[in-house]
PDB file of N, CA and C in Angstrom:
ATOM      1  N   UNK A   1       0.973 -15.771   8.425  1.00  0.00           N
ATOM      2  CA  UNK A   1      -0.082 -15.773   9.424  1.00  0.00           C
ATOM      3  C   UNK A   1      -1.275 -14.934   8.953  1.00  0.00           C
ATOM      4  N   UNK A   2      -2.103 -15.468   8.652  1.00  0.00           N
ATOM      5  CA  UNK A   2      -3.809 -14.502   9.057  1.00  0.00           C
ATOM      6  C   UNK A   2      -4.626 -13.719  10.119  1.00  0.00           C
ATOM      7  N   UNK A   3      -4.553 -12.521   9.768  1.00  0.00           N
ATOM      8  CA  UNK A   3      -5.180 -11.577  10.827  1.00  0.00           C
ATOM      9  C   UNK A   3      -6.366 -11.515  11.120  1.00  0.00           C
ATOM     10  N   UNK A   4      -7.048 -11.741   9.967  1.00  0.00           N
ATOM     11  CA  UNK A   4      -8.524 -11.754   9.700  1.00  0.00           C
ATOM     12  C   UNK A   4      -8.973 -12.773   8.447  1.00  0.00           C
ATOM     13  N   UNK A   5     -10.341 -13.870   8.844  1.00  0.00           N
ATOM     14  CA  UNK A   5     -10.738 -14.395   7.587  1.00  0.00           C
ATOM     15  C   UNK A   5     -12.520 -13.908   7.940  1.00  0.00           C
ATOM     16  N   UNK A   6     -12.837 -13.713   6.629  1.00  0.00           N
ATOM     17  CA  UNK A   6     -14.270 -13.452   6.013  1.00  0.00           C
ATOM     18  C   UNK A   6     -15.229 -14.540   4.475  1.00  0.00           C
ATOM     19  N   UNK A   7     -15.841 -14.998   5.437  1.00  0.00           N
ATOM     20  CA  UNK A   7     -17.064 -15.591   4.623  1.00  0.00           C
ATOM     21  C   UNK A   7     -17.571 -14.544   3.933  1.00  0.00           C
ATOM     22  N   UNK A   8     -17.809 -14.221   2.650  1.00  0.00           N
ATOM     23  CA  UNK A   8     -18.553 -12.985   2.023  1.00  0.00           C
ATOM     24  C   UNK A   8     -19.305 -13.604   1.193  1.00  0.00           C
ATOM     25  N   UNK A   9     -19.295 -15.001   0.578  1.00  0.00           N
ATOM     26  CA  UNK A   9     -20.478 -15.127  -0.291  1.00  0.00           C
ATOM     27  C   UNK A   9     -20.684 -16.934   0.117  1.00  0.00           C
ATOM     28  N   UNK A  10     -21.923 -17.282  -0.249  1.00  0.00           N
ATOM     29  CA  UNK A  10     -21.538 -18.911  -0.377  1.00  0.00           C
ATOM     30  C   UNK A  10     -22.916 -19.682  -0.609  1.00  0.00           C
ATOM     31  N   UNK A  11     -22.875 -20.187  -0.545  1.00  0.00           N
ATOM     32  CA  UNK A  11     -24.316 -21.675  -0.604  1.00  0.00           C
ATOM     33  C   UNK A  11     -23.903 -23.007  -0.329  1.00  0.00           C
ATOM     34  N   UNK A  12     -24.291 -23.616   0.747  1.00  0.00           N
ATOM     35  CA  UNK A  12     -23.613 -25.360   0.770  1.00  0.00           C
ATOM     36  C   UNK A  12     -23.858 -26.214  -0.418  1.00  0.00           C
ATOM     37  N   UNK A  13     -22.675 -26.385  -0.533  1.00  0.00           N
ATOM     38  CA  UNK A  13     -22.695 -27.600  -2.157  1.00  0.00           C
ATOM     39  C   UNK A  13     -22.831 -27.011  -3.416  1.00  0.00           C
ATOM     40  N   UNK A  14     -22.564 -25.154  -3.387  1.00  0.00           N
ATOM     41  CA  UNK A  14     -22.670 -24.576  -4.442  1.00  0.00           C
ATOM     42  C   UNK A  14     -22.048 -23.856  -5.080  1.00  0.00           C
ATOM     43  N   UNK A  15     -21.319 -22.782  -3.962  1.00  0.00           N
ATOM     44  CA  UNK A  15     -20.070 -21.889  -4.293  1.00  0.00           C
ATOM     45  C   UNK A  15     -19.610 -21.463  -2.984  1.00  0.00           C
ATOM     46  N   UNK A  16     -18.757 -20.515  -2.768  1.00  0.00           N
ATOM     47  CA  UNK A  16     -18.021 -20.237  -1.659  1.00  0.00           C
ATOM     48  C   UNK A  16     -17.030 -18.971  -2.189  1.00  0.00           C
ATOM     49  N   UNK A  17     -17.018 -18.035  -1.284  1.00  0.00           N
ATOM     50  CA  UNK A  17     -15.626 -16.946  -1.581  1.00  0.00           C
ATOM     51  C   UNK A  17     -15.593 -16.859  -0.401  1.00  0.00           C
ATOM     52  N   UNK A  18     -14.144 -16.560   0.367  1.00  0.00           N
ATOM     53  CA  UNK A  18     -13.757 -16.094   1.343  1.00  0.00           C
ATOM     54  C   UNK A  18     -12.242 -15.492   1.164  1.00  0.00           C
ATOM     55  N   UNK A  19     -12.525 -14.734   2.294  1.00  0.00           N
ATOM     56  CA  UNK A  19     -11.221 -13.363   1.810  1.00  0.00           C
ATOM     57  C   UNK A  19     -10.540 -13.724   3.000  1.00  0.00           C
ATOM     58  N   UNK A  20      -9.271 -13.471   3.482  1.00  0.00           N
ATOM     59  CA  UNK A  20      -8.068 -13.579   3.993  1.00  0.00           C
ATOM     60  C   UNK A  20      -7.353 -12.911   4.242  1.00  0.00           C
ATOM     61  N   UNK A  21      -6.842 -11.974   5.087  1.00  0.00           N
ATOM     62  CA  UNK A  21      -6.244 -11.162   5.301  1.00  0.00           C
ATOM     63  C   UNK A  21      -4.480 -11.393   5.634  1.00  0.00           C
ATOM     64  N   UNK A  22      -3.626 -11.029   5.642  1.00  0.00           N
ATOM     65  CA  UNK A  22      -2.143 -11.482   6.028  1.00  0.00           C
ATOM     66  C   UNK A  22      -1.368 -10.044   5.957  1.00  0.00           C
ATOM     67  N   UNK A  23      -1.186  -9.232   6.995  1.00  0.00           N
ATOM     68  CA  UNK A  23      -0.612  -7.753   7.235  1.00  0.00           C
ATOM     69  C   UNK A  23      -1.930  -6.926   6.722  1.00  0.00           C
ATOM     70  N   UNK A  24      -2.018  -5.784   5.946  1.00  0.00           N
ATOM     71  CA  UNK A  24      -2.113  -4.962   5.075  1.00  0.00           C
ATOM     72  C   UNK A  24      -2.820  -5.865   3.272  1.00  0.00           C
ATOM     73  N   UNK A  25      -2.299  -6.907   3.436  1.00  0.00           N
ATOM     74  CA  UNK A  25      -2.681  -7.713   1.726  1.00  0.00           C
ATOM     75  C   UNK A  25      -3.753  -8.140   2.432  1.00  0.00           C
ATOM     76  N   UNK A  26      -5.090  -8.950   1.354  1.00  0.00           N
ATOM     77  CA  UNK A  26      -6.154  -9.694   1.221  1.00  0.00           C
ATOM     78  C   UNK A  26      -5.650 -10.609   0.079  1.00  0.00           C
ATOM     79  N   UNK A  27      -6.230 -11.729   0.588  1.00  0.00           N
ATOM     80  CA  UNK A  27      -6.296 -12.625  -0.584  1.00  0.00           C
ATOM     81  C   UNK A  27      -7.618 -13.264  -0.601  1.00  0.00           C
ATOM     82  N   UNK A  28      -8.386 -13.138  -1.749  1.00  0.00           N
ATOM     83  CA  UNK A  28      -9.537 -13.945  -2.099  1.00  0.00           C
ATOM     84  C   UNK A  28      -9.654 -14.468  -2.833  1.00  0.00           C
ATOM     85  N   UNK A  29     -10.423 -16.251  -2.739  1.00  0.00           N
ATOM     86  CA  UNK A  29     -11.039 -17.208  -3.644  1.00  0.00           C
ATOM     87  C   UNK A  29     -11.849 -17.465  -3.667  1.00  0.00           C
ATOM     88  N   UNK A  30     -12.294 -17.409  -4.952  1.00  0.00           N
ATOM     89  CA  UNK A  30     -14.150 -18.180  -5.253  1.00  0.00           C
ATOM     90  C   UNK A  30     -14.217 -19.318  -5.950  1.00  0.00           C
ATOM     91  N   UNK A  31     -15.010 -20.441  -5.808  1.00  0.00           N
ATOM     92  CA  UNK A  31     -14.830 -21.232  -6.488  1.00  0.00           C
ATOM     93  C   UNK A  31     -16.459 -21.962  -6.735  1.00  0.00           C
ATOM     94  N   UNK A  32     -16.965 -22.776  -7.303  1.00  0.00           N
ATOM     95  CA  UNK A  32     -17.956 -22.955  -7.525  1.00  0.00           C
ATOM     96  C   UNK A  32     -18.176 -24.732  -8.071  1.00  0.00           C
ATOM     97  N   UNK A  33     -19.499 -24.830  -7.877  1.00  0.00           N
ATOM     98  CA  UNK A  33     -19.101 -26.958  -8.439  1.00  0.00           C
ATOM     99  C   UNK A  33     -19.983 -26.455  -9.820  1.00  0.00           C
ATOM    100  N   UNK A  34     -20.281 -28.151 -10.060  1.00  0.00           N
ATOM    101  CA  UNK A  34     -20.242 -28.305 -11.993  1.00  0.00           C
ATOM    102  C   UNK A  34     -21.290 -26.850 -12.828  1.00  0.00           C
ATOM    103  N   UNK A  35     -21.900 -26.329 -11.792  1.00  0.00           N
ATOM    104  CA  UNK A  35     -22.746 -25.344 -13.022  1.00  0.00           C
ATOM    105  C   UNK A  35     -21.919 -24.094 -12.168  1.00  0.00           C
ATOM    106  N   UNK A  36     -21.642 -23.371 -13.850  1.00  0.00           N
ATOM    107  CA  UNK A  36     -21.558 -21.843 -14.050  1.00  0.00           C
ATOM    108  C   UNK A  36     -22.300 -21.449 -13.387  1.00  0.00           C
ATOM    109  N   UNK A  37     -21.978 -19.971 -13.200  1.00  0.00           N
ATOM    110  CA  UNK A  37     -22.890 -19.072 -12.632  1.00  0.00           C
ATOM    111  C   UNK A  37     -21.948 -17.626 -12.479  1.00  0.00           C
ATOM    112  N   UNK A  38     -22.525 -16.024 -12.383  1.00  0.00           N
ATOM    113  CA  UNK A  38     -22.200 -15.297 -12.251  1.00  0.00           C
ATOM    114  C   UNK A  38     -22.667 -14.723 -10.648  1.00  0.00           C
ATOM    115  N   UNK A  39     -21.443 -14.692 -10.002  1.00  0.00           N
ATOM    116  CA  UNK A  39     -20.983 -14.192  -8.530  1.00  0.00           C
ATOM    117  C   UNK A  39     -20.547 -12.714  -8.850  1.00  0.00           C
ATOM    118  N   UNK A  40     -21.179 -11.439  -7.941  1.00  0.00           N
ATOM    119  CA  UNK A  40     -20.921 -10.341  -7.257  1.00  0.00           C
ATOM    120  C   UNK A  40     -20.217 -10.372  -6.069  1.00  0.00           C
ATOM    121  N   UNK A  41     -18.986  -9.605  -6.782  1.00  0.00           N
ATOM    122  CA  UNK A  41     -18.031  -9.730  -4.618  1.00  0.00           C
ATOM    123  C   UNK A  41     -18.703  -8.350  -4.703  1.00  0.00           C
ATOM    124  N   UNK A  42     -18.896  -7.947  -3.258  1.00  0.00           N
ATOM    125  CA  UNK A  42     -18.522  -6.287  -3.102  1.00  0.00           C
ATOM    126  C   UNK A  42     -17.803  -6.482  -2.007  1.00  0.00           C
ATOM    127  N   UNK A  43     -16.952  -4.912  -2.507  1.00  0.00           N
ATOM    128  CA  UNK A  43     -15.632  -4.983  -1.657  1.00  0.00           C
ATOM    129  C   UNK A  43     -15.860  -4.196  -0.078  1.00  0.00           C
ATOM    130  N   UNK A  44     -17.005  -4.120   0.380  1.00  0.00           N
ATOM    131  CA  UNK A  44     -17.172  -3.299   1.539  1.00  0.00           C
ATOM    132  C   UNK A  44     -16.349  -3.864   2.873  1.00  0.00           C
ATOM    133  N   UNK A  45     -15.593  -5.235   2.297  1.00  0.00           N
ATOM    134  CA  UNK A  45     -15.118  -5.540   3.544  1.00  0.00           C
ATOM    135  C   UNK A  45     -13.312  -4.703   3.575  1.00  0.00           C
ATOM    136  N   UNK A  46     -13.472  -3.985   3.010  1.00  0.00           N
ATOM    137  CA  UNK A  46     -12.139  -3.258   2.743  1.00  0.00           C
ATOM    138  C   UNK A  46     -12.065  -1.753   3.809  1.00  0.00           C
ATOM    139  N   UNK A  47     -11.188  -1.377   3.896  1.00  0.00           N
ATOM    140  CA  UNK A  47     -10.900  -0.358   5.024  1.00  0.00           C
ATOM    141  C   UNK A  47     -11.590   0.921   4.316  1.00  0.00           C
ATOM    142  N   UNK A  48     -12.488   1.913   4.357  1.00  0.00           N
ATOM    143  CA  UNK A  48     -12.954   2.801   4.256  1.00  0.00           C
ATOM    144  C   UNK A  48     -11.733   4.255   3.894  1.00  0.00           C
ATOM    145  N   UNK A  49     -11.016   4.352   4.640  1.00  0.00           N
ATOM    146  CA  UNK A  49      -9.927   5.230   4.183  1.00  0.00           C
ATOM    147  C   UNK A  49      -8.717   4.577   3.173  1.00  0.00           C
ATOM    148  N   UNK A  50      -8.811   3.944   2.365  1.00  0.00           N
ATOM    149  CA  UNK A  50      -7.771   2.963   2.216  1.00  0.00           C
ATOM    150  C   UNK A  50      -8.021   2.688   0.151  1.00  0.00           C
ATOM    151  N   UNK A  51      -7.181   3.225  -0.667  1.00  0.00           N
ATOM    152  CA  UNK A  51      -7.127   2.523  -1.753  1.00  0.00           C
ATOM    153  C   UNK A  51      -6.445   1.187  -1.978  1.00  0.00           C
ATOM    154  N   UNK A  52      -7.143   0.371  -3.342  1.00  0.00           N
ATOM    155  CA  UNK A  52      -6.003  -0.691  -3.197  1.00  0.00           C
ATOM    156  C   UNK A  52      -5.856  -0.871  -4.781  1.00  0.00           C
ATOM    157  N   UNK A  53      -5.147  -1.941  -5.120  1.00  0.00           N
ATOM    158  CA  UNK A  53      -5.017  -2.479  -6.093  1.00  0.00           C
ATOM    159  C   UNK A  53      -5.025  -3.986  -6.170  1.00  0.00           C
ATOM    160  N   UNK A  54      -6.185  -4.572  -7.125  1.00  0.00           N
ATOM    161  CA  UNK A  54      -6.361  -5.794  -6.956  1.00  0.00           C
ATOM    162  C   UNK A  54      -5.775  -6.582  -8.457  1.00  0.00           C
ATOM    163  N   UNK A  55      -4.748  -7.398  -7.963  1.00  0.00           N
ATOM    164  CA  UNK A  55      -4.922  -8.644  -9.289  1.00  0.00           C
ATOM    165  C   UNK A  55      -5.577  -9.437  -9.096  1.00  0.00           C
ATOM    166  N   UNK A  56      -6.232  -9.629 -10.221  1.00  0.00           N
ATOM    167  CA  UNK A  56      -7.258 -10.918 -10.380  1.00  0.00           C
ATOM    168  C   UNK A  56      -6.893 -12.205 -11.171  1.00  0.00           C
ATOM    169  N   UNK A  57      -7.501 -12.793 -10.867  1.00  0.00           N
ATOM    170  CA  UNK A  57      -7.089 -14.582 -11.479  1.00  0.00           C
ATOM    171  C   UNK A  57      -8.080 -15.100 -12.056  1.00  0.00           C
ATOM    172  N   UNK A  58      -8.364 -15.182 -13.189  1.00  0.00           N
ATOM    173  CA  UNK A  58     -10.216 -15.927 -13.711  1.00  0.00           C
ATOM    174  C   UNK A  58      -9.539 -16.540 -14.617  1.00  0.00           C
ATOM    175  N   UNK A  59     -10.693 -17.600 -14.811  1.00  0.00           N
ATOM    176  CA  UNK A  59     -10.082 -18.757 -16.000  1.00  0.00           C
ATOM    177  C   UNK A  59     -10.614 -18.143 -17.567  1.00  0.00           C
ATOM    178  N   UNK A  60      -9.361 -18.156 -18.502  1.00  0.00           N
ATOM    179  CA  UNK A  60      -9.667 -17.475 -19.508  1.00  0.00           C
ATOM    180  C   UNK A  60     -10.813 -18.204 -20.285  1.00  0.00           C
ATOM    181  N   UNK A  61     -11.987 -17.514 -20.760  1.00  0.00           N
ATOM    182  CA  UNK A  61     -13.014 -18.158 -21.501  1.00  0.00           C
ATOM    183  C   UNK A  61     -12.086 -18.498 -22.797  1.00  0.00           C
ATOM    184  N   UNK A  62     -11.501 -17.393 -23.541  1.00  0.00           N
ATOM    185  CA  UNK A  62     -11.563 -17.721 -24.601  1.00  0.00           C
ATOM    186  C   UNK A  62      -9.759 -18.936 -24.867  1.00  0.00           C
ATOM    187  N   UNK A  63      -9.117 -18.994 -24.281  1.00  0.00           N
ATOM    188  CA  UNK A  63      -8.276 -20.336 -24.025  1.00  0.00           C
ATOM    189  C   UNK A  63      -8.145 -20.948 -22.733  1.00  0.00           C
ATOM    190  N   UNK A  64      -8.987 -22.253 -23.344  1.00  0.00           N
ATOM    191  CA  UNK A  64      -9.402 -23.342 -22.004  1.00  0.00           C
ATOM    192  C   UNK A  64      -8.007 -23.587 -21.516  1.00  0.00           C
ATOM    193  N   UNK A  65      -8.344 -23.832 -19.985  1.00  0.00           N
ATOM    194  CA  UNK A  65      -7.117 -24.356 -19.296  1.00  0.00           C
ATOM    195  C   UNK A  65      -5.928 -23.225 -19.176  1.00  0.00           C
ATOM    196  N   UNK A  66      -6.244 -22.169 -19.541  1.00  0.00           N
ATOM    197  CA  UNK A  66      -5.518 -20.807 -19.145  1.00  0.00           C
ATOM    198  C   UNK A  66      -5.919 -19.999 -18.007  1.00  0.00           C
ATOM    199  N   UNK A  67      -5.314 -19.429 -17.348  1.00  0.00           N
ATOM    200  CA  UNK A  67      -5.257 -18.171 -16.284  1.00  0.00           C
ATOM    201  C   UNK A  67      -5.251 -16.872 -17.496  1.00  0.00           C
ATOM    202  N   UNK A  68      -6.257 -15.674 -16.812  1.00  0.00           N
ATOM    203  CA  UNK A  68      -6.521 -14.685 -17.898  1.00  0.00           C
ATOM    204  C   UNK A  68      -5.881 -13.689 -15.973  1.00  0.00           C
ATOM    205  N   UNK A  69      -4.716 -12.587 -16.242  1.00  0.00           N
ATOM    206  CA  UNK A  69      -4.331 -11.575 -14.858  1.00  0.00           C
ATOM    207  C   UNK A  69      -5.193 -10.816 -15.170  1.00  0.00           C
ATOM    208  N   UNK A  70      -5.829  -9.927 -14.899  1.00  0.00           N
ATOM    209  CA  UNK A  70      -5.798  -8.343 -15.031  1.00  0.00           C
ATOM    210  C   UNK A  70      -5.898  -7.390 -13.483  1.00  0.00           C
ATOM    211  N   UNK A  71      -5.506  -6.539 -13.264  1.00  0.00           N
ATOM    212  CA  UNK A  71      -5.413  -5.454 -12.290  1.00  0.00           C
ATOM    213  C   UNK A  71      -6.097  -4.460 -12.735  1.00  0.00           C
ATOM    214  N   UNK A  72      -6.922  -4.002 -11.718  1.00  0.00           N
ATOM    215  CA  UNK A  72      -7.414  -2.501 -11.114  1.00  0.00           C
ATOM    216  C   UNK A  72      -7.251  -2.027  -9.685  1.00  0.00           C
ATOM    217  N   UNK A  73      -7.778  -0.745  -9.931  1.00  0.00           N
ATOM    218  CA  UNK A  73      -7.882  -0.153  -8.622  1.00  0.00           C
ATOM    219  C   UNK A  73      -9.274  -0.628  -8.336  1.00  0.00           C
ATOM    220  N   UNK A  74      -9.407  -0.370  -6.345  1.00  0.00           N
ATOM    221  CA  UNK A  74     -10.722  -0.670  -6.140  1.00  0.00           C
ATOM    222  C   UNK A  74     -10.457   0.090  -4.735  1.00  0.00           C
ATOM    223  N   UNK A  75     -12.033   0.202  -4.132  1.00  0.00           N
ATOM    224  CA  UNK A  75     -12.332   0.665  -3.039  1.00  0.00           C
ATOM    225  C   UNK A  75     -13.178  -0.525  -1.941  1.00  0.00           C
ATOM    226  N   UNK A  76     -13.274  -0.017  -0.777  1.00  0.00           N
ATOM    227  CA  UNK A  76     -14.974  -0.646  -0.780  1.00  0.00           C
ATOM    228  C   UNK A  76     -15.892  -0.523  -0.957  1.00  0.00           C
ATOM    229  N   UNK A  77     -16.051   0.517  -2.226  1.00  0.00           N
ATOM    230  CA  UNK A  77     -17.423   0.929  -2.427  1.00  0.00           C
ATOM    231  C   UNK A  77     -17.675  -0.443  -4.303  1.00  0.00           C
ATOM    232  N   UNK A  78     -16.131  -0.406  -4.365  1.00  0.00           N
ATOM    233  CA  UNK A  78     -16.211  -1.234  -5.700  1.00  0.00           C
ATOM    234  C   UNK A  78     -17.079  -3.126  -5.870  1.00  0.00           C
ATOM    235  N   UNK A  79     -17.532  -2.747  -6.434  1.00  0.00           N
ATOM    236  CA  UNK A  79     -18.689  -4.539  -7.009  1.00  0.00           C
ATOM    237  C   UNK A  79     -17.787  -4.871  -8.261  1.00  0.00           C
ATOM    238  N   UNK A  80     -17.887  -6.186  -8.155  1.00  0.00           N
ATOM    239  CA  UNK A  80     -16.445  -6.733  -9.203  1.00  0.00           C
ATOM    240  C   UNK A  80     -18.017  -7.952  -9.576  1.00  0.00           C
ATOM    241  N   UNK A  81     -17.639  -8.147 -10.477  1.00  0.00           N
ATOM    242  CA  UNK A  81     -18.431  -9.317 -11.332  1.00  0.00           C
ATOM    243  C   UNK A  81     -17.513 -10.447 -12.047  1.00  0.00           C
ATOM    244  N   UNK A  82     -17.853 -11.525 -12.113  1.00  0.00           N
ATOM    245  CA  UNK A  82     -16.882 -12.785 -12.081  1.00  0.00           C
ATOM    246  C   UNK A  82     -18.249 -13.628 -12.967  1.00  0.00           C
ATOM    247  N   UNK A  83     -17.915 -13.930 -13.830  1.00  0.00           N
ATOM    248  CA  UNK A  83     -19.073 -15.145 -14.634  1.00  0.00           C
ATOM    249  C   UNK A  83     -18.013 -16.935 -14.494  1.00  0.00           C
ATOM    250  N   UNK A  84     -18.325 -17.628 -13.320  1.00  0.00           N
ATOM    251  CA  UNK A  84     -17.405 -18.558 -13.409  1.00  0.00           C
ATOM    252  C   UNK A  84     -17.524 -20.065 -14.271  1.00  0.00           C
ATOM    253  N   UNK A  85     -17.429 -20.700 -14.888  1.00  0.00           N
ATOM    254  CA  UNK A  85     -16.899 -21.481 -15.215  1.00  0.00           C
ATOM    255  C   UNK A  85     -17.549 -22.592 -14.467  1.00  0.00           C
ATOM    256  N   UNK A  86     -18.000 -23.662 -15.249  1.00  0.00           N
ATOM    257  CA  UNK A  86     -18.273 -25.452 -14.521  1.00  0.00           C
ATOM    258  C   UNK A  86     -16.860 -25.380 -13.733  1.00  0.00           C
ATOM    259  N   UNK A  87     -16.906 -25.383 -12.461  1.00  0.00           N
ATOM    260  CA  UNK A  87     -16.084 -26.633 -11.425  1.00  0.00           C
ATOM    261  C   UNK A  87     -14.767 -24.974 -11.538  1.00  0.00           C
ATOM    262  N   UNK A  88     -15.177 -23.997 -11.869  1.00  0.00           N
ATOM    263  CA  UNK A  88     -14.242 -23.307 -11.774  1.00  0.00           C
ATOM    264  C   UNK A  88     -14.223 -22.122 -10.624  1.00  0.00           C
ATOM    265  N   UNK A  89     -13.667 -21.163 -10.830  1.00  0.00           N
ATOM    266  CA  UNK A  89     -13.219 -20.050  -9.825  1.00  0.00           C
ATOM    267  C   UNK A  89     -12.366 -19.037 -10.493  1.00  0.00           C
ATOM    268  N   UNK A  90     -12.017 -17.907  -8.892  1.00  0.00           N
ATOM    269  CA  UNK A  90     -11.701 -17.138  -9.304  1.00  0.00           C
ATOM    270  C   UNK A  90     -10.497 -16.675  -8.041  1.00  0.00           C
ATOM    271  N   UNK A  91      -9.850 -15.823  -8.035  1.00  0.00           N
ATOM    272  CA  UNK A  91      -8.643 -15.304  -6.609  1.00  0.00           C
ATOM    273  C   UNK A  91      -8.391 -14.146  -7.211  1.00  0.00           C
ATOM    274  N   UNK A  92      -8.316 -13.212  -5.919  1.00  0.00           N
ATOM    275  CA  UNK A  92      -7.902 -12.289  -6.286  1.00  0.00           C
ATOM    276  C   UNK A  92      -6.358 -11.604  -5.034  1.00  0.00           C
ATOM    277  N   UNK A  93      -5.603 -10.820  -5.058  1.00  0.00           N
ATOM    278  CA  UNK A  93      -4.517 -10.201  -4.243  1.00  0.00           C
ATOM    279  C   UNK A  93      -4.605  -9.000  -4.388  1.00  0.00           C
ATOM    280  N   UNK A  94      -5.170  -8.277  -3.150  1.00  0.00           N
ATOM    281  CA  UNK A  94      -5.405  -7.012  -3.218  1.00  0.00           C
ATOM    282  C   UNK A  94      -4.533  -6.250  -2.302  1.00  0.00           C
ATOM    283  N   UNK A  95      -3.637  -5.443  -2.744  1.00  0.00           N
ATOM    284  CA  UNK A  95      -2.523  -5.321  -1.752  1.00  0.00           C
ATOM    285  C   UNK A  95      -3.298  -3.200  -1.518  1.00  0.00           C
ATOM    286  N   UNK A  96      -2.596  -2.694  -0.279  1.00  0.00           N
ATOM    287  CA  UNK A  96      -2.883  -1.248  -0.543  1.00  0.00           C
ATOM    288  C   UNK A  96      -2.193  -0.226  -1.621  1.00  0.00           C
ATOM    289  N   UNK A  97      -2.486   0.922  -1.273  1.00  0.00           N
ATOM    290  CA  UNK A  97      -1.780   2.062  -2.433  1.00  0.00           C
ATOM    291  C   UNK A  97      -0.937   2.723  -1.556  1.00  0.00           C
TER     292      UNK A  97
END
């Protein structure tokens, strides 16, 4: 079940991220149509007293048709940068600390 959903970035017919909430976790996807482009999330929609840790999901540049993980910490003060991909995207699972 979802507690909370958030529109945080978008353009009609161009890209879209929206975040998702389910307990305590977030889950977010971005996705975008045929032209690249580089998307800024900022994380201000995150709880102010609250660390987290986010895995991320981006399509690996350097082997096509791969998933590239990596994890950090983040706040809501944290700006994450994403350069996406023709027809591609991005998700992330940000659970707390």
């Amino acid at each position: 079940m979802w507690q909370d959903t958030k529109f945080l970035l978008g353009e009609i017919g161009e890209y879209a991220v929206v975040a998702r909430r389910s307990g305590t976790t977030w889950y977010v996807g971005g996705i975008t149509n045929t032209n690249a482009r580089c998307l800024q999330l900022d994380c201000s929609f995150l709880s102010s007293d609250k660390k987290y840790i986010a895995t991320i999901y981006t399509d690996d540049v350097e082997v096509p048709g791969k998933i590239k993980i990596t994890t950090r910490k983040i706040t809501l003060k944290t700006k994450l940068s994403f350069m996406l991909q023709r027809s591609g995207g991005f998700s992330l699972k940000i659970m707390e600390l």
